[in-house]
N, C-alpha and C. Protein backbone atom coordinates (compact mmCIF):
# COMPACT_ATOMS: atom_id res chain seq x y z
N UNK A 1 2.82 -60.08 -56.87
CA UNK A 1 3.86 -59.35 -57.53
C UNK A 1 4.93 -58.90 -56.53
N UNK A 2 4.38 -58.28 -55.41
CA UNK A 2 5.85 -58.04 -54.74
C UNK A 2 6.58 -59.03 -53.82
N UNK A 3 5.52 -60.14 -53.52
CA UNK A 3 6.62 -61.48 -53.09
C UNK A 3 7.54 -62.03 -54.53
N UNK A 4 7.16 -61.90 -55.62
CA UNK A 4 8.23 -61.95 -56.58
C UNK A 4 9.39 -61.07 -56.88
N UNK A 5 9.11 -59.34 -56.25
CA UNK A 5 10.28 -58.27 -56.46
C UNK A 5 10.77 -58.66 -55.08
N UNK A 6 10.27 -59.62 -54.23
CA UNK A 6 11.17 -59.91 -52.75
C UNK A 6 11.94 -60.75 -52.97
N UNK A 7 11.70 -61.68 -53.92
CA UNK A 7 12.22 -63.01 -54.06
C UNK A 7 13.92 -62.53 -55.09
N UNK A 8 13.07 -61.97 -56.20
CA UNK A 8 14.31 -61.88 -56.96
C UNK A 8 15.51 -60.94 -55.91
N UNK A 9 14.62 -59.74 -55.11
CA UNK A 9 15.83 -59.07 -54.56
C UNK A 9 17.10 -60.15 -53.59
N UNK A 10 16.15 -60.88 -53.02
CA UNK A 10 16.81 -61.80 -52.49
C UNK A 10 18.37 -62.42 -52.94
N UNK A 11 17.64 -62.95 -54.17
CA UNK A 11 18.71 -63.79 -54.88
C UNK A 11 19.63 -62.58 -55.58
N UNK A 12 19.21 -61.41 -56.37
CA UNK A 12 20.60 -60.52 -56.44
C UNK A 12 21.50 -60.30 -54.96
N UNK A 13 20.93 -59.75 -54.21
CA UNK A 13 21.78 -59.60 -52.82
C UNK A 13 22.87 -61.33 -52.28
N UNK A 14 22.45 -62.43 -52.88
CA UNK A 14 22.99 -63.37 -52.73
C UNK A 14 23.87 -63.62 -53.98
N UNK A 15 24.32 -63.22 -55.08
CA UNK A 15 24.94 -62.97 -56.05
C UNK A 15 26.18 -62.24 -55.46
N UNK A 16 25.47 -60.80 -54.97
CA UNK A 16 26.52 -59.65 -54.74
C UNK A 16 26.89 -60.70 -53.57
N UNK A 17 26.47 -61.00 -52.53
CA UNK A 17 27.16 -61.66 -51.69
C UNK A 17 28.47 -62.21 -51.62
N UNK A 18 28.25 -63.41 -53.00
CA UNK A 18 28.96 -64.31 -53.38
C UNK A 18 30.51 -63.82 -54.22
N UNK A 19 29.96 -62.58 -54.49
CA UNK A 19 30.78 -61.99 -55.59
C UNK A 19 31.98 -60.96 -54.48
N UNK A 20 31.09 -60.35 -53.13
CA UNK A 20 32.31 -60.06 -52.90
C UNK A 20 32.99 -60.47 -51.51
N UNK A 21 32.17 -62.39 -51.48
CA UNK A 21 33.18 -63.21 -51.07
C UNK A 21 34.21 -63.35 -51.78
N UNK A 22 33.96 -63.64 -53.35
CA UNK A 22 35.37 -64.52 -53.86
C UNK A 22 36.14 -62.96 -54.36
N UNK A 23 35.98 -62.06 -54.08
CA UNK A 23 36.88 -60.68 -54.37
C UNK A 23 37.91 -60.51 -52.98
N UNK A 24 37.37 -60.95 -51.74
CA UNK A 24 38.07 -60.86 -50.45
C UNK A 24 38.63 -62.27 -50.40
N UNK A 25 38.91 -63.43 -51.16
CA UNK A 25 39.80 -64.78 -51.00
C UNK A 25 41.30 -64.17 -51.25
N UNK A 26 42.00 -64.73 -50.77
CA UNK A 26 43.44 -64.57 -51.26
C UNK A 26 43.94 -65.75 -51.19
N UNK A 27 44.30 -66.24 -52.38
CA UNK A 27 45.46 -68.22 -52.55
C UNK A 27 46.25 -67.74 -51.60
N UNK A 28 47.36 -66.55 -51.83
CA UNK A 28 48.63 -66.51 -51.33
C UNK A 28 48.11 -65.80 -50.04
N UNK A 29 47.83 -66.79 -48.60
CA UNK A 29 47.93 -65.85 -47.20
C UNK A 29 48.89 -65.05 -47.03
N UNK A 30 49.76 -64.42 -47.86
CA UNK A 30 50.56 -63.11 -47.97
C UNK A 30 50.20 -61.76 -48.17
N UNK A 31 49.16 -62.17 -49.14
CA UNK A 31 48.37 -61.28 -49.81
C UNK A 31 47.22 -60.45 -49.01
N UNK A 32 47.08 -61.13 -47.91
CA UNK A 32 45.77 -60.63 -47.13
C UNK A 32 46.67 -58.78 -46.74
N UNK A 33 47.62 -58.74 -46.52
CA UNK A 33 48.60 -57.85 -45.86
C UNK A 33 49.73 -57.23 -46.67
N UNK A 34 49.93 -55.84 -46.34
CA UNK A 34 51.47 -55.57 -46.83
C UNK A 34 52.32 -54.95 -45.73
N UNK A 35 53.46 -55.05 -46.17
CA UNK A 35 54.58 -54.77 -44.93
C UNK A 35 55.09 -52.96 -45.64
N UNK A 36 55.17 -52.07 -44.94
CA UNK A 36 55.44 -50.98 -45.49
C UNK A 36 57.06 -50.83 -45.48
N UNK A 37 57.57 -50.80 -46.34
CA UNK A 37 59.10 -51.50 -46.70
C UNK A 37 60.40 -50.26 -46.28
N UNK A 38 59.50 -48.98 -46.24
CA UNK A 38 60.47 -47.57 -45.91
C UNK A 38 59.30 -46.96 -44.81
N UNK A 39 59.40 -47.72 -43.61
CA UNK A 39 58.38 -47.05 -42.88
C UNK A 39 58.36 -45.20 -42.34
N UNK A 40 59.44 -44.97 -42.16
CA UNK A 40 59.67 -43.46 -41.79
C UNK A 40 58.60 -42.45 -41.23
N UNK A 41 58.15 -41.73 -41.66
CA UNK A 41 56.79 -41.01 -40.75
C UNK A 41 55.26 -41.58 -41.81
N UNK A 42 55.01 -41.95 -41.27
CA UNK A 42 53.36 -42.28 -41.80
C UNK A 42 52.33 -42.12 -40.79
N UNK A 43 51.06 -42.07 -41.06
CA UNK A 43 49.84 -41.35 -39.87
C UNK A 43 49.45 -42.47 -40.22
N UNK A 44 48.87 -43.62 -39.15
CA UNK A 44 48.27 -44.58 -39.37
C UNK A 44 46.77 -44.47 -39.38
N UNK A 45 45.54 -45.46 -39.51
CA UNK A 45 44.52 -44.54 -40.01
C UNK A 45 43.78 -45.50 -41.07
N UNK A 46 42.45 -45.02 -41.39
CA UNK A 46 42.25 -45.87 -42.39
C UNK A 46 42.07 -44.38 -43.55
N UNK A 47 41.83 -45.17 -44.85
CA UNK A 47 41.91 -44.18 -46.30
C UNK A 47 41.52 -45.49 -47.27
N UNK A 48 41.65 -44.29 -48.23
CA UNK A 48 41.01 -44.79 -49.41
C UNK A 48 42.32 -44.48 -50.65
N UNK A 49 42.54 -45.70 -51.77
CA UNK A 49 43.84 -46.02 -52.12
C UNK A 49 43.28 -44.84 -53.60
N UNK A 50 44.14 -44.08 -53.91
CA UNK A 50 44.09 -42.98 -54.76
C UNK A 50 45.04 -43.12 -56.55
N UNK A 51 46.32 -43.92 -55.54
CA UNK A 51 47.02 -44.15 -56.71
C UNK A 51 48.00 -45.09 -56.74
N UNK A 52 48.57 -45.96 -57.27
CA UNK A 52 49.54 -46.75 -57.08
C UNK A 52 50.80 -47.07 -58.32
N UNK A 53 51.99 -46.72 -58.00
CA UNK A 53 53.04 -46.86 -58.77
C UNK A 53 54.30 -48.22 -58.68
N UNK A 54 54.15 -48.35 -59.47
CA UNK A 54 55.44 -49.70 -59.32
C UNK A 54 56.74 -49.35 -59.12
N UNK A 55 57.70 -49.60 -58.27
CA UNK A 55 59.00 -49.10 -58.10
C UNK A 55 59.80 -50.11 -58.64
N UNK A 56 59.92 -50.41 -60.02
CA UNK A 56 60.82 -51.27 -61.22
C UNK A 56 61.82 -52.12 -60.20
N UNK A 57 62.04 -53.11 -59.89
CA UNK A 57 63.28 -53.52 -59.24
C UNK A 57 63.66 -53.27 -58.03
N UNK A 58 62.90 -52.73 -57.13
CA UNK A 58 63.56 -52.24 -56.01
C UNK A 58 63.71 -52.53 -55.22
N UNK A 59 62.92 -54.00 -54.94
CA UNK A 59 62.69 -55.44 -54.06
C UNK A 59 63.47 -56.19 -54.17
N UNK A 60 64.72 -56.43 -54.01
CA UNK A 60 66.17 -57.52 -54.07
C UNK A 60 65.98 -58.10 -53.57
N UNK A 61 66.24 -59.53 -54.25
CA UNK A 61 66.27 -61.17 -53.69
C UNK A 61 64.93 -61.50 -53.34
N UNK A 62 63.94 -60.54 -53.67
CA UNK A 62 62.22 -61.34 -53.31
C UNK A 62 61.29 -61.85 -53.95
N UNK A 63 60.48 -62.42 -53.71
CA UNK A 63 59.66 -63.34 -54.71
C UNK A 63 59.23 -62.51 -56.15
N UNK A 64 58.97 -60.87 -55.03
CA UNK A 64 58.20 -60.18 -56.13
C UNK A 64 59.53 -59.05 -56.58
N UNK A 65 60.16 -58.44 -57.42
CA UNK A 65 61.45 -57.67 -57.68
C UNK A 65 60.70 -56.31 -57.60
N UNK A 66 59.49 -56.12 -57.13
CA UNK A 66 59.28 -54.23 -57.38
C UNK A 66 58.73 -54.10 -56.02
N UNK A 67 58.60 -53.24 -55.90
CA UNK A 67 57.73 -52.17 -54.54
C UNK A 67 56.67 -51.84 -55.29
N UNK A 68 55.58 -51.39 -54.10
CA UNK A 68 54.20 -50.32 -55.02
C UNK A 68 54.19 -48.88 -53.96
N UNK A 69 54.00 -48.29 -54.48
CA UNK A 69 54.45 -46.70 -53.74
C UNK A 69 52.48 -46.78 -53.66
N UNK A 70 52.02 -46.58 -53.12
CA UNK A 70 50.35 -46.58 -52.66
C UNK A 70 50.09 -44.95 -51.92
N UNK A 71 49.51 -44.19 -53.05
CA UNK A 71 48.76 -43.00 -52.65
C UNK A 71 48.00 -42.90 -51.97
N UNK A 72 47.67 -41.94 -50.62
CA UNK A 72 46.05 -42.49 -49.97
C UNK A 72 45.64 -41.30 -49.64
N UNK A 73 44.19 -41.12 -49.69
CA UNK A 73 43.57 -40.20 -49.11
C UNK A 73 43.06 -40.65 -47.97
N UNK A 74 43.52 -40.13 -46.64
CA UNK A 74 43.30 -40.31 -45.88
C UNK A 74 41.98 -39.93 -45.04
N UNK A 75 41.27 -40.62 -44.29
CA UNK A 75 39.83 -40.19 -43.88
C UNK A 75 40.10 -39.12 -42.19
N UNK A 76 40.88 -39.18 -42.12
CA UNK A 76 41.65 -37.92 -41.06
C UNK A 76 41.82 -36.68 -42.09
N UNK A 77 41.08 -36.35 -43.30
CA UNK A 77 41.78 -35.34 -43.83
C UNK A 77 43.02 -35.12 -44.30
N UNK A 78 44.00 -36.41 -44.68
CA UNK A 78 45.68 -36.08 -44.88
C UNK A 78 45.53 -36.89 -46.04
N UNK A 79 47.10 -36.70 -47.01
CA UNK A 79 47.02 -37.61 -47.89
C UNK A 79 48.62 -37.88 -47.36
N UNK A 80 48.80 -39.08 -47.92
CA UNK A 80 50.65 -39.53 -47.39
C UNK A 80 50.51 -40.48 -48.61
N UNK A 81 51.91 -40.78 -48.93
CA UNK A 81 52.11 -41.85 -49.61
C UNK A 81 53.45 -43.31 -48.92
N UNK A 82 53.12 -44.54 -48.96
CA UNK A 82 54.00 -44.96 -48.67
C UNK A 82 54.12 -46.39 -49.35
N UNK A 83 55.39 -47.09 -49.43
CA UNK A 83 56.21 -48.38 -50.40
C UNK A 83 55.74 -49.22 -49.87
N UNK A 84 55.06 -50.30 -50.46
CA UNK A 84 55.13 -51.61 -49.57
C UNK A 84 55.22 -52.36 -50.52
N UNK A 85 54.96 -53.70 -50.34
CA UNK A 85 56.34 -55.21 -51.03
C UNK A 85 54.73 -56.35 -51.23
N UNK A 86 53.42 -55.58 -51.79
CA UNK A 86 52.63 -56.14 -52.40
C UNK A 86 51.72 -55.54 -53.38
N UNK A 87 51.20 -56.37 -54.38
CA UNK A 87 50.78 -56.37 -55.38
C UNK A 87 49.18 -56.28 -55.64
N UNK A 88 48.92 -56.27 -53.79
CA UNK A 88 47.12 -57.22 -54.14
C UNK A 88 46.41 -55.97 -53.58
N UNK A 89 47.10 -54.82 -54.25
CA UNK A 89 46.17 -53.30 -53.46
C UNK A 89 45.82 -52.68 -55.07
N UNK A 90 44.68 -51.94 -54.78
CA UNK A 90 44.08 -51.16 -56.04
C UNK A 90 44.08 -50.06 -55.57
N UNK A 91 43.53 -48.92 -56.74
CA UNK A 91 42.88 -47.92 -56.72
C UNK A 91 41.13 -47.92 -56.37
N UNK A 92 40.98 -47.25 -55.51
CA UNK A 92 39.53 -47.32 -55.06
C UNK A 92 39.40 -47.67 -54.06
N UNK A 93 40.34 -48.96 -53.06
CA UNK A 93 40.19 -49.91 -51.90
C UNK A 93 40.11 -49.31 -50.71
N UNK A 94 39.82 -49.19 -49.78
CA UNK A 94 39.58 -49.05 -48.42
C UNK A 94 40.60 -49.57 -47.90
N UNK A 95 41.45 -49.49 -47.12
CA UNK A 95 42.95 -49.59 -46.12
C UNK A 95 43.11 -49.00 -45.24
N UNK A 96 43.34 -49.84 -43.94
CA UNK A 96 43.88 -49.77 -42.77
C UNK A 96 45.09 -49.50 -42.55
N UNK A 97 46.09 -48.36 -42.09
CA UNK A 97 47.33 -48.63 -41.79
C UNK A 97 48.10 -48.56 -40.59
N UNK A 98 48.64 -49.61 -39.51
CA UNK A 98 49.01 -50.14 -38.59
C UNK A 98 49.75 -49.11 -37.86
N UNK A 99 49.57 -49.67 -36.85
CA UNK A 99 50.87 -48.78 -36.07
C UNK A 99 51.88 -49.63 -35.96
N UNK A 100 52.36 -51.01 -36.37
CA UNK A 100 53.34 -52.05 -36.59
C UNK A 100 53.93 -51.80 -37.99
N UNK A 101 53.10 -50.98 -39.07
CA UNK A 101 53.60 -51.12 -40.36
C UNK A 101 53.03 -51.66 -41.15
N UNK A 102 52.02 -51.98 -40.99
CA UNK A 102 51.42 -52.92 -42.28
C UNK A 102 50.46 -52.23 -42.72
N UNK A 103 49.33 -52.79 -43.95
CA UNK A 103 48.69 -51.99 -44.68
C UNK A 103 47.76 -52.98 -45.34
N UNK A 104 46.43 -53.21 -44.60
CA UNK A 104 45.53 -54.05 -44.41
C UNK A 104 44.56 -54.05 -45.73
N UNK A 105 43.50 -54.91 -46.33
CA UNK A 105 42.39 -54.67 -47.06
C UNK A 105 41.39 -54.39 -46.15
N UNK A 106 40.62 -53.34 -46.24
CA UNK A 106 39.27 -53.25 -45.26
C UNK A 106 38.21 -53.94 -45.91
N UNK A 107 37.26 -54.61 -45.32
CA UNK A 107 36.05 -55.24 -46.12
C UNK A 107 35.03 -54.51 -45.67
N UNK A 108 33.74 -54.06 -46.08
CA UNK A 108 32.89 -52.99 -45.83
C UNK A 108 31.26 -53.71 -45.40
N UNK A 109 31.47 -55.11 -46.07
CA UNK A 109 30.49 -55.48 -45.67
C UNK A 109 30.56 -57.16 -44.85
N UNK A 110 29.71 -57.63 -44.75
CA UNK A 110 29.75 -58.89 -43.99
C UNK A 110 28.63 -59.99 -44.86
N UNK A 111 29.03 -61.54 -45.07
CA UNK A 111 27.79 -61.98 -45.65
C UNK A 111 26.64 -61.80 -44.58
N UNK A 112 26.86 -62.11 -43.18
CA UNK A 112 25.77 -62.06 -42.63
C UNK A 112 25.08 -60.60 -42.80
N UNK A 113 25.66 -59.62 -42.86
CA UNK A 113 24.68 -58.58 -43.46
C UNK A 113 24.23 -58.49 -43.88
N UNK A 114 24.07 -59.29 -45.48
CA UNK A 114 23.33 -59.09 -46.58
C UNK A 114 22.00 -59.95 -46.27
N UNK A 115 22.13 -60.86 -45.65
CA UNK A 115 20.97 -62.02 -45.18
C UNK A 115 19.70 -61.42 -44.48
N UNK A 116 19.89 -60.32 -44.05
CA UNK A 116 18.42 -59.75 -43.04
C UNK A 116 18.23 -59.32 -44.07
């Protein structure tokens, strides 16, 4: 019986695996990243994404025509908000933000982790 609750655990942990490989793919290598579009004072840092608003139009001449204004609670204790010129950020996500400006996806786990 419990080489069978080993076996099945196995294969769920290889499910979740799989599942949040194809959640970390991005088609568009654009997408891995955002460029923070009104950089001005920001605390770089990692956080956790709280809220996100669309700025209607505010992106001229670009593939995508809006901004996303991205709320964060920051794990330094701060919250800031700042614009950037992508689409592929949620509420809930884990984010890195640069001292160049950009505004990363964090991944939390590794497949080889799940394998021991």
């Amino acid at each position: 019986m419990r080489a069978i609750l080993a076996l099945m655990t196995k294969k769920a942990l290889a499910v979740l695996a799989l599942s949040v490989a194809a959640c970390s793919y991005y088609q568009i290598p654009s997408d891995a990243d955002a460029i923070i579009v009104r950089p001005g004072n920001f605390m770089k840092g990692s956080g956790v994404i709280t809220a996100v608003s669309v700025l209607r139009n505010a992106n001229n001449g670009q593939r995508d025509p809006n901004l996303y204004r991205i709320s964060l609670q920051m794990d330094s204790a701060g919250f800031q908000q700042v614009d950037i010129d992508s689409s592929s950020f949620f509420v809930g996500e884990a984010v890195e933000l640069t001292n160049d400006g950009r505004l990363l996806h964090v991944t939390g786990t590794g497949l080889k982790d799940l394998a021991h």
